[in-house]
PDB file of N, CA and C in Angstrom:
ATOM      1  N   UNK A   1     106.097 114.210  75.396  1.00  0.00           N
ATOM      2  CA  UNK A   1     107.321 113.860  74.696  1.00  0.00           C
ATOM      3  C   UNK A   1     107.765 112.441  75.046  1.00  0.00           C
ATOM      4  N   UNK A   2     107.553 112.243  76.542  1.00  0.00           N
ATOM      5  CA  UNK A   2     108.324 110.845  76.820  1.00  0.00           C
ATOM      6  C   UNK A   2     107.388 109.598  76.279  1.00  0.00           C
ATOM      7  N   UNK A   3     105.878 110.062  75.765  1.00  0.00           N
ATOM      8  CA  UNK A   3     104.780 108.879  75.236  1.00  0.00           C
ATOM      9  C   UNK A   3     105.126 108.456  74.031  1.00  0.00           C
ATOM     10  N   UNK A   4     105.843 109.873  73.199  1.00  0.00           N
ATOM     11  CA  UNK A   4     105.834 109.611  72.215  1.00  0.00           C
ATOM     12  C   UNK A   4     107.315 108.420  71.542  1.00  0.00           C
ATOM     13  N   UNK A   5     108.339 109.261  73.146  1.00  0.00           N
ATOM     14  CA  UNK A   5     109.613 108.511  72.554  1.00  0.00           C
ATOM     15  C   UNK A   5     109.381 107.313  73.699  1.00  0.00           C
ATOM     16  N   UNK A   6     108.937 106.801  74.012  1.00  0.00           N
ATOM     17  CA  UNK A   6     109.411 105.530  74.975  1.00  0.00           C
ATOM     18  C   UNK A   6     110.557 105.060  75.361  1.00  0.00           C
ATOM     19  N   UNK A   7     111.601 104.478  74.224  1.00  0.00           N
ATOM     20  CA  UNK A   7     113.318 104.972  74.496  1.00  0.00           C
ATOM     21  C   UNK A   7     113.518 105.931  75.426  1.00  0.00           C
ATOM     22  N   UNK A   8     113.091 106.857  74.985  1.00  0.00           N
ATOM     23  CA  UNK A   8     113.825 107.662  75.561  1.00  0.00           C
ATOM     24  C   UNK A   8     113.512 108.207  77.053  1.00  0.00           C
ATOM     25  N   UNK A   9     112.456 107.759  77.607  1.00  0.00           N
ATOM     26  CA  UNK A   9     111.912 108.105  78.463  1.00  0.00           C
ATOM     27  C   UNK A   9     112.524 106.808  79.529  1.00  0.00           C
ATOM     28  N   UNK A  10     112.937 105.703  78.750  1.00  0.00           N
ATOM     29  CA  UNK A  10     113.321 104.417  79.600  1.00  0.00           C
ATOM     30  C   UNK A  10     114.854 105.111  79.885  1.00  0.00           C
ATOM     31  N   UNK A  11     115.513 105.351  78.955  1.00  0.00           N
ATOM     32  CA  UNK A  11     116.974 106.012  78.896  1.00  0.00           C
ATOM     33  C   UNK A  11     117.290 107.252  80.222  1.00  0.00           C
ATOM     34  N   UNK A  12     116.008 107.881  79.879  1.00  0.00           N
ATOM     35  CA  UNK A  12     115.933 108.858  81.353  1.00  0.00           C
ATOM     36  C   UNK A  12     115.928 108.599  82.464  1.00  0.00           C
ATOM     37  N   UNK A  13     114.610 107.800  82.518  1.00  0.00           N
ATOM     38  CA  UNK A  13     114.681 107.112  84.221  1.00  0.00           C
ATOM     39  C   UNK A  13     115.970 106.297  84.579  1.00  0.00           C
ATOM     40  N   UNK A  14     116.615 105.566  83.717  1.00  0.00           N
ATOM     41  CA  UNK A  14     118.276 105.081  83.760  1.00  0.00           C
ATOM     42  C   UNK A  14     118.997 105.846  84.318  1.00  0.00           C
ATOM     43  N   UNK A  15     119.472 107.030  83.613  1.00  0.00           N
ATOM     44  CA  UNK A  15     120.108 108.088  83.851  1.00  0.00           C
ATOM     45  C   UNK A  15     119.783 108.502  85.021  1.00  0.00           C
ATOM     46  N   UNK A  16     118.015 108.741  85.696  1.00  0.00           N
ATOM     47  CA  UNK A  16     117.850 109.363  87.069  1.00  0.00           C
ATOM     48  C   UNK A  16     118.356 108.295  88.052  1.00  0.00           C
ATOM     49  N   UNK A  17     118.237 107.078  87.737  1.00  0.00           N
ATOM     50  CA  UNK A  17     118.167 105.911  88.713  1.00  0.00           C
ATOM     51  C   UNK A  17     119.886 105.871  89.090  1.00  0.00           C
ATOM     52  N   UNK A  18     120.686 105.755  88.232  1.00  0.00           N
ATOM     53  CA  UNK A  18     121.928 106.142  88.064  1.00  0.00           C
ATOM     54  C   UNK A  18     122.592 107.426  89.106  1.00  0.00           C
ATOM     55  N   UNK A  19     121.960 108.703  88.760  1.00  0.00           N
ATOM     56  CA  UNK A  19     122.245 109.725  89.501  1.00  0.00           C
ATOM     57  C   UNK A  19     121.647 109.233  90.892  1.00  0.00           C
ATOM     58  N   UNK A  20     120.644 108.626  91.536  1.00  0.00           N
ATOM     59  CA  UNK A  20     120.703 108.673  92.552  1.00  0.00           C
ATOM     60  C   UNK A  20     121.656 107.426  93.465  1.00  0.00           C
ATOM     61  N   UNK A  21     121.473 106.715  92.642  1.00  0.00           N
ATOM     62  CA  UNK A  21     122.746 105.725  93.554  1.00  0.00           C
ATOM     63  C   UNK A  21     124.178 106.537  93.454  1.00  0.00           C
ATOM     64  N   UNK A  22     124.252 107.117  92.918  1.00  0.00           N
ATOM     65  CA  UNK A  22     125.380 108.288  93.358  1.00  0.00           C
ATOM     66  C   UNK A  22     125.047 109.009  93.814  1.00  0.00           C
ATOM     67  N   UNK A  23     124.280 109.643  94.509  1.00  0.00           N
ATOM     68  CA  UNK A  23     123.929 110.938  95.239  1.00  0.00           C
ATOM     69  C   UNK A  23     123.540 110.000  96.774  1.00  0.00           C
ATOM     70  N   UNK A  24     123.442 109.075  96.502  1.00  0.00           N
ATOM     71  CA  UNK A  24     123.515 107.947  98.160  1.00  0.00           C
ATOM     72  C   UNK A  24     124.497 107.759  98.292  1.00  0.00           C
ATOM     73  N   UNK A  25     125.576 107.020  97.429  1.00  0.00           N
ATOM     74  CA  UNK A  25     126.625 107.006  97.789  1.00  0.00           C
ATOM     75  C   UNK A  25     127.640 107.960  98.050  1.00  0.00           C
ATOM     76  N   UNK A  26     127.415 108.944  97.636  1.00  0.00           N
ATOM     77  CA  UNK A  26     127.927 109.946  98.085  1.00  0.00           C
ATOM     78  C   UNK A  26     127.766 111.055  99.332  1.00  0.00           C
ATOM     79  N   UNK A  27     126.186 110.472  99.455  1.00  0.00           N
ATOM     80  CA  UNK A  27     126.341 111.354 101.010  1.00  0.00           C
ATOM     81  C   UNK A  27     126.477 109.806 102.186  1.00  0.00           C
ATOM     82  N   UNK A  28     126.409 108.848 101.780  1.00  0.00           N
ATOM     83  CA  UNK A  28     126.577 108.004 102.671  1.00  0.00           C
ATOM     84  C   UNK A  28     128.514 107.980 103.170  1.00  0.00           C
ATOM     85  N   UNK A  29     129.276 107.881 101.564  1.00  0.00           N
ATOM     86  CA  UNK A  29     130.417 108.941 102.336  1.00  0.00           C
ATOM     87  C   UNK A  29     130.672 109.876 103.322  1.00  0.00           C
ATOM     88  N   UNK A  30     130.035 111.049 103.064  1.00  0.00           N
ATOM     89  CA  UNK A  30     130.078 112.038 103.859  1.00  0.00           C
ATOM     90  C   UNK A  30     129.422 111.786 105.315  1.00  0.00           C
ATOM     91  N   UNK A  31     129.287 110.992 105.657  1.00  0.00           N
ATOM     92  CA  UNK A  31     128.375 110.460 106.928  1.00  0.00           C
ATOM     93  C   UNK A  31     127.503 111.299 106.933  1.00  0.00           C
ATOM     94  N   UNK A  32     126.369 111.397 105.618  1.00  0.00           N
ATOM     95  CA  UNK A  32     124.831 111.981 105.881  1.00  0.00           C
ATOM     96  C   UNK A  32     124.143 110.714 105.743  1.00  0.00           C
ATOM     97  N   UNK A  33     124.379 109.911 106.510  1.00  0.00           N
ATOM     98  CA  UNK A  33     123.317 108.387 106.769  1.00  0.00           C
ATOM     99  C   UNK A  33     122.182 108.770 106.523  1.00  0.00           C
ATOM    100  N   UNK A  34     121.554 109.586 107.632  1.00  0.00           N
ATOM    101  CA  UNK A  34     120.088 110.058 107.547  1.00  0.00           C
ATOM    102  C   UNK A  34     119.418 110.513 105.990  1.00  0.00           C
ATOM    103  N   UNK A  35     120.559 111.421 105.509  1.00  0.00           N
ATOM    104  CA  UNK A  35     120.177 112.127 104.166  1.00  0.00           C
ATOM    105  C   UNK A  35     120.141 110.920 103.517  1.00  0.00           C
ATOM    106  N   UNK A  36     120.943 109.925 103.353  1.00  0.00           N
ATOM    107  CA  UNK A  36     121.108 108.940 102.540  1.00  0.00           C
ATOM    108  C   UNK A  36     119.651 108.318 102.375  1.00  0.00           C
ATOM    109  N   UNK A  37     119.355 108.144 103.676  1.00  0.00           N
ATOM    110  CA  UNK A  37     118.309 107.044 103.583  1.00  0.00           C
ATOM    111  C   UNK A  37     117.175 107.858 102.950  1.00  0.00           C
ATOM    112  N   UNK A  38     117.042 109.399 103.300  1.00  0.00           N
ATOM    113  CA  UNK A  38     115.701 109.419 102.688  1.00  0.00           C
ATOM    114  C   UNK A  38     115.512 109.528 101.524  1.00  0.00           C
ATOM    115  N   UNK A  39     116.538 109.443 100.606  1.00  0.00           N
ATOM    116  CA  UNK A  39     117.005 109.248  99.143  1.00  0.00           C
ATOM    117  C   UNK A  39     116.928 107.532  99.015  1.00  0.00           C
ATOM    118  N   UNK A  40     116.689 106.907  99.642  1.00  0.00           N
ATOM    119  CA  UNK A  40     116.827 105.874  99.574  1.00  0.00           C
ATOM    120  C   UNK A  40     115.299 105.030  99.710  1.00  0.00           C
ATOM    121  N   UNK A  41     114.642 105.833 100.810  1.00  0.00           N
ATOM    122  CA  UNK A  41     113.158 105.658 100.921  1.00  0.00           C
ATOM    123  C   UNK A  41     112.312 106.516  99.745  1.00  0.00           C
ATOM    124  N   UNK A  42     112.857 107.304  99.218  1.00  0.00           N
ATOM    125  CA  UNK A  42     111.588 108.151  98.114  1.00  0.00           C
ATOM    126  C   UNK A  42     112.175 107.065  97.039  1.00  0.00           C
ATOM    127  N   UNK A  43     113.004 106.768  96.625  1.00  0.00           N
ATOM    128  CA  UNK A  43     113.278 105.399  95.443  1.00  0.00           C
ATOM    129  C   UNK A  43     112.550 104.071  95.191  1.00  0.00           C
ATOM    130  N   UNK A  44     112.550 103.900  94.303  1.00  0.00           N
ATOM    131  CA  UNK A  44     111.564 102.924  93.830  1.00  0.00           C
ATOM    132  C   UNK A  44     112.397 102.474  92.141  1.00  0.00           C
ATOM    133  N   UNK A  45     113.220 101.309  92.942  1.00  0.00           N
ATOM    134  CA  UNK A  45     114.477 100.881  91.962  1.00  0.00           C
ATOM    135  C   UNK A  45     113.344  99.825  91.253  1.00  0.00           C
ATOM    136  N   UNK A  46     112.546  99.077  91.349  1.00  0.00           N
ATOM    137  CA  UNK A  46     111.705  97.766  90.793  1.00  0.00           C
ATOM    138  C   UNK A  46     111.662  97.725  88.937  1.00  0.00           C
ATOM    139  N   UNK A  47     111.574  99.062  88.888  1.00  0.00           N
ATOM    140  CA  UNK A  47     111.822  98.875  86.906  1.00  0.00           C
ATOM    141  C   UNK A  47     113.413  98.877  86.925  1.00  0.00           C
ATOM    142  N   UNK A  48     114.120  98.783  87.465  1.00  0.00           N
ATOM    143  CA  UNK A  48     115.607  99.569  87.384  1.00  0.00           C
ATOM    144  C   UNK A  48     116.535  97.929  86.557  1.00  0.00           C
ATOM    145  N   UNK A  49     117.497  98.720  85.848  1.00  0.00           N
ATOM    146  CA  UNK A  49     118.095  97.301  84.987  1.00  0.00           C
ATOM    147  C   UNK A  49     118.776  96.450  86.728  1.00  0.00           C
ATOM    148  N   UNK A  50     118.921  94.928  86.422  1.00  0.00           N
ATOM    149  CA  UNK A  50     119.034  94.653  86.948  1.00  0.00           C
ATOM    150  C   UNK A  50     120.438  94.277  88.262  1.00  0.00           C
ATOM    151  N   UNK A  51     121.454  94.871  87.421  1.00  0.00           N
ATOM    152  CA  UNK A  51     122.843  95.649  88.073  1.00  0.00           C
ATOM    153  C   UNK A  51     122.177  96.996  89.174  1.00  0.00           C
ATOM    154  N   UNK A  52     121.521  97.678  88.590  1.00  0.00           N
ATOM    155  CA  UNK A  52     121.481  99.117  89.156  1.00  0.00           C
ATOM    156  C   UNK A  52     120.608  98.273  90.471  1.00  0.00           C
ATOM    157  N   UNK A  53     119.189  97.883  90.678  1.00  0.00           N
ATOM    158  CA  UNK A  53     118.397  97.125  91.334  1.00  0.00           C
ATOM    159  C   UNK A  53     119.373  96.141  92.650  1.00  0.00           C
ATOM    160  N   UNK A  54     120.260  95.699  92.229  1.00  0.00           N
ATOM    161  CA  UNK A  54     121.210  94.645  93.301  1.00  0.00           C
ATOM    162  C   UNK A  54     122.222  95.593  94.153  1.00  0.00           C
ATOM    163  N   UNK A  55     122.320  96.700  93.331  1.00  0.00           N
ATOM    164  CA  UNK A  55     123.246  98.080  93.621  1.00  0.00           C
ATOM    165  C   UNK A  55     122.469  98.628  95.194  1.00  0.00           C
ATOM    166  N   UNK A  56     121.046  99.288  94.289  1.00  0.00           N
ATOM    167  CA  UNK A  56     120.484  99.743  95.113  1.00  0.00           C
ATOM    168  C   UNK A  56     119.792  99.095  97.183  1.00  0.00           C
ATOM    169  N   UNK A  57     119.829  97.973  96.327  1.00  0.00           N
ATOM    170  CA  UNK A  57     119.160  96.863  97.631  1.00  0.00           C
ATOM    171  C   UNK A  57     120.556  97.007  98.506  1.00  0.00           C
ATOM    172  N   UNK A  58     121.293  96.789  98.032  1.00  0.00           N
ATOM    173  CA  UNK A  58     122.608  96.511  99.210  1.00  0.00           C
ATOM    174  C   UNK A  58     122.876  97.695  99.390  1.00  0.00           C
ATOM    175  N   UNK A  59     123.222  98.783  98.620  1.00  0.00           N
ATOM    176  CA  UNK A  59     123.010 100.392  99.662  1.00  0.00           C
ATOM    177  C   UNK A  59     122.162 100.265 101.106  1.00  0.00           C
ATOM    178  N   UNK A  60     121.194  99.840 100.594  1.00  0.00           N
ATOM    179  CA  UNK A  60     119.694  99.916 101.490  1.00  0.00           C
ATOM    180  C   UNK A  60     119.756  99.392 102.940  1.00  0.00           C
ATOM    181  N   UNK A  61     120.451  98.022 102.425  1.00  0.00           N
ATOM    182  CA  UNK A  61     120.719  97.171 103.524  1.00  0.00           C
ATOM    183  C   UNK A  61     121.466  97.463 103.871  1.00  0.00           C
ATOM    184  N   UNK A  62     123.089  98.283 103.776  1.00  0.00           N
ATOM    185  CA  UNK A  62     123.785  98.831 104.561  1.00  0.00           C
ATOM    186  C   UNK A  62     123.480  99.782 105.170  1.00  0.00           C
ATOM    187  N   UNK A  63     122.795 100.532 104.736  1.00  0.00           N
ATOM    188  CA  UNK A  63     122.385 101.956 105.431  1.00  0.00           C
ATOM    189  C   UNK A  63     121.739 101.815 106.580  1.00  0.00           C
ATOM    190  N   UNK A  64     120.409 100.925 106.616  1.00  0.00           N
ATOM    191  CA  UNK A  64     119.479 100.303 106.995  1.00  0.00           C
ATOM    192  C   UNK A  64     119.833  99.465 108.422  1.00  0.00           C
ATOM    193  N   UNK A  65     121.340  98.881 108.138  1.00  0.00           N
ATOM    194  CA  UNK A  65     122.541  98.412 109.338  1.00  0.00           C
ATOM    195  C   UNK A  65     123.041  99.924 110.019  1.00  0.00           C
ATOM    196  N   UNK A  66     123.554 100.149 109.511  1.00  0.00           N
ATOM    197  CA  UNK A  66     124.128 101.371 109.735  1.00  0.00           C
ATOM    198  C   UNK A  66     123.377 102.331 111.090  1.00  0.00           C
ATOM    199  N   UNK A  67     122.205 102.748 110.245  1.00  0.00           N
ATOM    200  CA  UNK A  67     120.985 103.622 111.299  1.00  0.00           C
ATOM    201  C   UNK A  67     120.340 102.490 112.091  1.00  0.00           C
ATOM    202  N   UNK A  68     119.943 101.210 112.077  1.00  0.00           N
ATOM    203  CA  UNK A  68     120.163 100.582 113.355  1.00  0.00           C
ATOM    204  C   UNK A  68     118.292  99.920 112.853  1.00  0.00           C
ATOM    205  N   UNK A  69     118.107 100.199 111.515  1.00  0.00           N
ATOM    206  CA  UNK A  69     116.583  99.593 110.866  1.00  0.00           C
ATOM    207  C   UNK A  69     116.554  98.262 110.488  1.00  0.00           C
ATOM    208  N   UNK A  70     116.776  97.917 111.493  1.00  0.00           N
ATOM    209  CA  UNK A  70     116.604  96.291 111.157  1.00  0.00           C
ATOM    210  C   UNK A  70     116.011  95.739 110.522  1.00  0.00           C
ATOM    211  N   UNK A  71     114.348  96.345 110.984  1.00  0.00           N
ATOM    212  CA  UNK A  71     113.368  95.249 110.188  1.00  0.00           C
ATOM    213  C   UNK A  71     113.331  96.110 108.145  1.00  0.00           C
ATOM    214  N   UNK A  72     113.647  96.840 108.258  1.00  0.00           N
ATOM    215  CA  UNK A  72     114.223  97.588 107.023  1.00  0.00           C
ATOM    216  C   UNK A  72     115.755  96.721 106.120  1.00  0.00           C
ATOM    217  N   UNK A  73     116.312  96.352 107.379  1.00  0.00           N
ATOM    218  CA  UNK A  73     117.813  96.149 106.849  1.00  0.00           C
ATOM    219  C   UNK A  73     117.703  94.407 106.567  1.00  0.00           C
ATOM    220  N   UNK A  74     116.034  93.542 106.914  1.00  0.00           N
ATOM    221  CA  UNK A  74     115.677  92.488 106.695  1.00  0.00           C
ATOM    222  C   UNK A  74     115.229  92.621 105.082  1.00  0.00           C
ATOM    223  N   UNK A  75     113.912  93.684 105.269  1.00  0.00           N
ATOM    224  CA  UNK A  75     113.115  93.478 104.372  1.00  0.00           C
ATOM    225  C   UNK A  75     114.437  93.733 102.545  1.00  0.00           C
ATOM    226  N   UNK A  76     115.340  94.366 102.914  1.00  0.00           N
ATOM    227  CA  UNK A  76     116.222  94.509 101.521  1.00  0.00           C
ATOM    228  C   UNK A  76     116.933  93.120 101.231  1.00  0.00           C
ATOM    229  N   UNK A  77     117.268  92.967 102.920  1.00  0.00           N
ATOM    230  CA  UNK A  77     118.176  91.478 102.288  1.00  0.00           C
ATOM    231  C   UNK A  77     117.346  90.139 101.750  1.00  0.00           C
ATOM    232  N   UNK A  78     115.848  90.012 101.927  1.00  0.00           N
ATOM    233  CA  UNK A  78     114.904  89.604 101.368  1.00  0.00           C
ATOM    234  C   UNK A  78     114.734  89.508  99.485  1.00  0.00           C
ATOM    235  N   UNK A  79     114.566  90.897  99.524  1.00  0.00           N
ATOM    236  CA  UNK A  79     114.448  91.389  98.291  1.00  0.00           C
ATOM    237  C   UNK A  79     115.361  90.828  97.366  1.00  0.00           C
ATOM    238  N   UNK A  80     116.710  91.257  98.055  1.00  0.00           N
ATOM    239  CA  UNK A  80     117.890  90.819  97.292  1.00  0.00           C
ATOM    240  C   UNK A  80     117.823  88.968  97.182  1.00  0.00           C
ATOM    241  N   UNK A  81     117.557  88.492  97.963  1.00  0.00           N
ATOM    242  CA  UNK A  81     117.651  87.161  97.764  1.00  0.00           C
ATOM    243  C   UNK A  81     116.551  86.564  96.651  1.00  0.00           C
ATOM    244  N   UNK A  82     115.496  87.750  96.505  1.00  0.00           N
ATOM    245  CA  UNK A  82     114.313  87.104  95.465  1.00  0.00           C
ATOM    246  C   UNK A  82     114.638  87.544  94.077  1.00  0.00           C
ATOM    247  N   UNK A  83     115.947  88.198  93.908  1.00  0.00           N
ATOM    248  CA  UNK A  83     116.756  88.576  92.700  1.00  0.00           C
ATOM    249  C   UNK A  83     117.216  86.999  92.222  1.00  0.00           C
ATOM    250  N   UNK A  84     116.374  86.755  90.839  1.00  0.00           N
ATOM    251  CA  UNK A  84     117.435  85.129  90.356  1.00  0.00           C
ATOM    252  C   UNK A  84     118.732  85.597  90.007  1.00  0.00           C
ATOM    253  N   UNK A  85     119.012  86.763  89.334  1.00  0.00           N
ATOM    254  CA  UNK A  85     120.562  87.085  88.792  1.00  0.00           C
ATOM    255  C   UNK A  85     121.629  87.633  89.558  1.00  0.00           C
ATOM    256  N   UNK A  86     121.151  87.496  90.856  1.00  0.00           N
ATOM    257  CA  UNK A  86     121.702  87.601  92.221  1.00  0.00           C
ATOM    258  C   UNK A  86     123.355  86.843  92.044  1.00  0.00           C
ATOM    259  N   UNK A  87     124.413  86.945  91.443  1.00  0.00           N
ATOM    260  CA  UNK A  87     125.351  86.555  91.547  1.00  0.00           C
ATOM    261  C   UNK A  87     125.871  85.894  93.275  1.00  0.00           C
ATOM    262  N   UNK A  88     126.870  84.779  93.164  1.00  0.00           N
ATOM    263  CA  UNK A  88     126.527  83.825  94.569  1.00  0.00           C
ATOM    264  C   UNK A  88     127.631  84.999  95.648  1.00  0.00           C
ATOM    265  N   UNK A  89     128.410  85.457  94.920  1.00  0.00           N
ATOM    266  CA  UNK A  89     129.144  86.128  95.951  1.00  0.00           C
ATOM    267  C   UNK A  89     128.130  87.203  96.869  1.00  0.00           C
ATOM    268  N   UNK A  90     127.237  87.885  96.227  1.00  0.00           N
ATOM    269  CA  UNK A  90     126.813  88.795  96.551  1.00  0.00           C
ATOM    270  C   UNK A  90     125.618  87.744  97.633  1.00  0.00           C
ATOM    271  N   UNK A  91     124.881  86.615  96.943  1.00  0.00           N
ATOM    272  CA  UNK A  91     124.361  85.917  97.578  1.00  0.00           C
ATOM    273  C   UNK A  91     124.584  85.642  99.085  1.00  0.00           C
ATOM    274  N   UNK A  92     125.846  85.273  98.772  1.00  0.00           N
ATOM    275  CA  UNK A  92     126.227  84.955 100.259  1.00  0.00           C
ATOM    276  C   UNK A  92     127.223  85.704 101.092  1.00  0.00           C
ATOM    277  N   UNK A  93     127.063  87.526 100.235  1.00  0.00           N
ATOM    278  CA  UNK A  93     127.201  88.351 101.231  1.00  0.00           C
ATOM    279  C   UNK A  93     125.734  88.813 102.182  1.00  0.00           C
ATOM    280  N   UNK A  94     124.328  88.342 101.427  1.00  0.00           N
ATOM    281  CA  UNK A  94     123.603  89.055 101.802  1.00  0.00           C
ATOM    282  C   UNK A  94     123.041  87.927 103.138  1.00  0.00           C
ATOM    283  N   UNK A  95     123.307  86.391 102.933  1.00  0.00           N
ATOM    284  CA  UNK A  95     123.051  85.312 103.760  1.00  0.00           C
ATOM    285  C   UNK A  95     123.764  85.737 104.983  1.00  0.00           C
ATOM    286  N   UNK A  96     124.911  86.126 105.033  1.00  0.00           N
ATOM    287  CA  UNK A  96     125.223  86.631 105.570  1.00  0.00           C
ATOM    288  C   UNK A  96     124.904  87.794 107.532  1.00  0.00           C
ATOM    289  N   UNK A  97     124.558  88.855 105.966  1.00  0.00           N
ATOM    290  CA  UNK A  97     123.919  89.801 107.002  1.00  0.00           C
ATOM    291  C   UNK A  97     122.281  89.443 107.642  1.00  0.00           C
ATOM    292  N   UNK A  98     122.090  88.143 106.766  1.00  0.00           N
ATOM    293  CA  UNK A  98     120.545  87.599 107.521  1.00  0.00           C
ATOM    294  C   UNK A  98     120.751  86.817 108.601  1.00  0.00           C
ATOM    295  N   UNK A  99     121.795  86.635 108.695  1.00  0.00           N
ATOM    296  CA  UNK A  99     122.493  85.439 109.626  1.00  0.00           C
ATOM    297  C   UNK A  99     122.677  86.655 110.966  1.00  0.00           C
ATOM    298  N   UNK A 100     123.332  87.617 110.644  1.00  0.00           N
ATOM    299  CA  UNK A 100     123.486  88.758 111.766  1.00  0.00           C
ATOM    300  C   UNK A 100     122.651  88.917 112.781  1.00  0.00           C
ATOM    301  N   UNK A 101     121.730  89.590 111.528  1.00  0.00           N
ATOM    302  CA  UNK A 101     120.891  90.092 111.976  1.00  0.00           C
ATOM    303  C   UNK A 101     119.879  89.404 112.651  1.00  0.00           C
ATOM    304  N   UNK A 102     119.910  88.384 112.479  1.00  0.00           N
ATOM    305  CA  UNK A 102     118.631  86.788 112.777  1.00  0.00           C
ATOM    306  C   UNK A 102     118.898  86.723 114.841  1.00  0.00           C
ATOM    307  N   UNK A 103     120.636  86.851 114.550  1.00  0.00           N
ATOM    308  CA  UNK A 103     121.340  86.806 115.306  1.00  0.00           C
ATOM    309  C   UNK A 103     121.403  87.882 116.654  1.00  0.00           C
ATOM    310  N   UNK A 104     121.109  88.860 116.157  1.00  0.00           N
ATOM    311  CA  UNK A 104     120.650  90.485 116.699  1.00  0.00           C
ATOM    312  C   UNK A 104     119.304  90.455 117.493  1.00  0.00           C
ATOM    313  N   UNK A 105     118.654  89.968 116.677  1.00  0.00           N
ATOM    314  CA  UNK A 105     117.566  89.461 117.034  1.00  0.00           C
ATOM    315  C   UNK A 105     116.989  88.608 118.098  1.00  0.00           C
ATOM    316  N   UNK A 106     117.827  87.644 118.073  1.00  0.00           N
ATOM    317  CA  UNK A 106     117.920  86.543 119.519  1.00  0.00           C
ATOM    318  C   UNK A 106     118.379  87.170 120.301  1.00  0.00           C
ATOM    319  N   UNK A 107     119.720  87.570 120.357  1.00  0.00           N
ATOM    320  CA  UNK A 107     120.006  88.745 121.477  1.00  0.00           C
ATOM    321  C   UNK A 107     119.459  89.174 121.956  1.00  0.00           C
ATOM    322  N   UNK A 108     118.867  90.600 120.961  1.00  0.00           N
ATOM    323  CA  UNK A 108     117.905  91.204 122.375  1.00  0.00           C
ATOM    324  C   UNK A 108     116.590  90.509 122.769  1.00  0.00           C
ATOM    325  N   UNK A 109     116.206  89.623 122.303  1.00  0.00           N
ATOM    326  CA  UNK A 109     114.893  88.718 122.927  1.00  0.00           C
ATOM    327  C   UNK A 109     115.547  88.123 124.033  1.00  0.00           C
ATOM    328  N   UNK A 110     116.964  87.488 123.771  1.00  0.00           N
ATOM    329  CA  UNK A 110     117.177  86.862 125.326  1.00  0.00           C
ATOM    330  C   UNK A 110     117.189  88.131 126.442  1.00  0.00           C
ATOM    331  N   UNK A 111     117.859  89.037 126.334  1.00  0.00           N
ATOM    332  CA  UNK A 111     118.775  89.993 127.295  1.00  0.00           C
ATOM    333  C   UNK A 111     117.099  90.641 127.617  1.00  0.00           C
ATOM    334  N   UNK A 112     116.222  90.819 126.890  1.00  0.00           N
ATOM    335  CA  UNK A 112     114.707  91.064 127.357  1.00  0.00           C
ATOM    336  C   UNK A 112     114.287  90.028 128.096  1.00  0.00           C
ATOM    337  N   UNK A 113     113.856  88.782 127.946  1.00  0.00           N
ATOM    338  CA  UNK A 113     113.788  87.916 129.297  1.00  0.00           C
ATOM    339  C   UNK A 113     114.726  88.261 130.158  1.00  0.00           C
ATOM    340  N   UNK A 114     115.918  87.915 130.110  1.00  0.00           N
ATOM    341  CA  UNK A 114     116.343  87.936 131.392  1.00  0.00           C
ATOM    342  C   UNK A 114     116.346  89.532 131.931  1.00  0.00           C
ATOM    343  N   UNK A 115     116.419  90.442 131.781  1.00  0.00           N
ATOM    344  CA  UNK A 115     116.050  91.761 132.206  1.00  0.00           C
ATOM    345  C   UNK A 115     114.255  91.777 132.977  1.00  0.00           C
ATOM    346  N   UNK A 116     113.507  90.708 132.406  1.00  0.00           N
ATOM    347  CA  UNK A 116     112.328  90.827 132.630  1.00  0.00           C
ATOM    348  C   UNK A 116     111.240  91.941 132.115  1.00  0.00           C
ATOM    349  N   UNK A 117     111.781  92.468 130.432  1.00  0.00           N
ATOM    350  CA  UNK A 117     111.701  93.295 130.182  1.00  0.00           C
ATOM    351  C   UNK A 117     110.313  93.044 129.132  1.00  0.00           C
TER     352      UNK A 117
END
């Protein structure tokens, strides 16, 4: 059915892609972080219109902060930056959290030398 309608099969995956950034955001409410993310790892936003796609990446990267996945909470803010329709606010919310995290990063590399760790 979906070969035959193509529409409609694009209209669907919309609709699913849709339901799940609400079903993240909604257990990311409920503090099911964990649940969140693995709704977040079986996803595969890359056909997704390009609102839903900038949606999804910054879920990712918050969550990704959140549970403490850094090199996860890199690889989204990446992504997001290789978005051209990346609006600048969002831009330089995500410069931002690369800046943090860059930042996170030096940290524990220093506090590991000097620990001798």
């Amino acid at each position: 059915f979906a070969k035959a309608f193509p529409q409609t099969a694009k209209d669907k995956r919309q609709i699913a892609q849709k339901a799940r950034l609400n079903q993240i955001a909604t257990l990311s409410a409920a503090g099911k972080l964990s649940e969140a993310w693995a709704v977040v790892t079986k996803e595969n936003f890359s056909d997704a219109e390009v609102s839903d796609r900038i949606l999804f990446l910054k879920n990712k990267l918050a969550l990704a902060e959140k549970l403490s996945l850094f090199s996860d909470a890199r690889i989204a803010a990446d992504e997001l930056l290789n978005i051209p329709q990346i609006v600048s606010a969002d831009r330089e919310y995500v410069l931002n959290r690369k800046v943090w995290l860059s930042e996170l990063r030096s940290s524990k590399k220093g506090r590991a030398v000097l620990s001798g760790t």
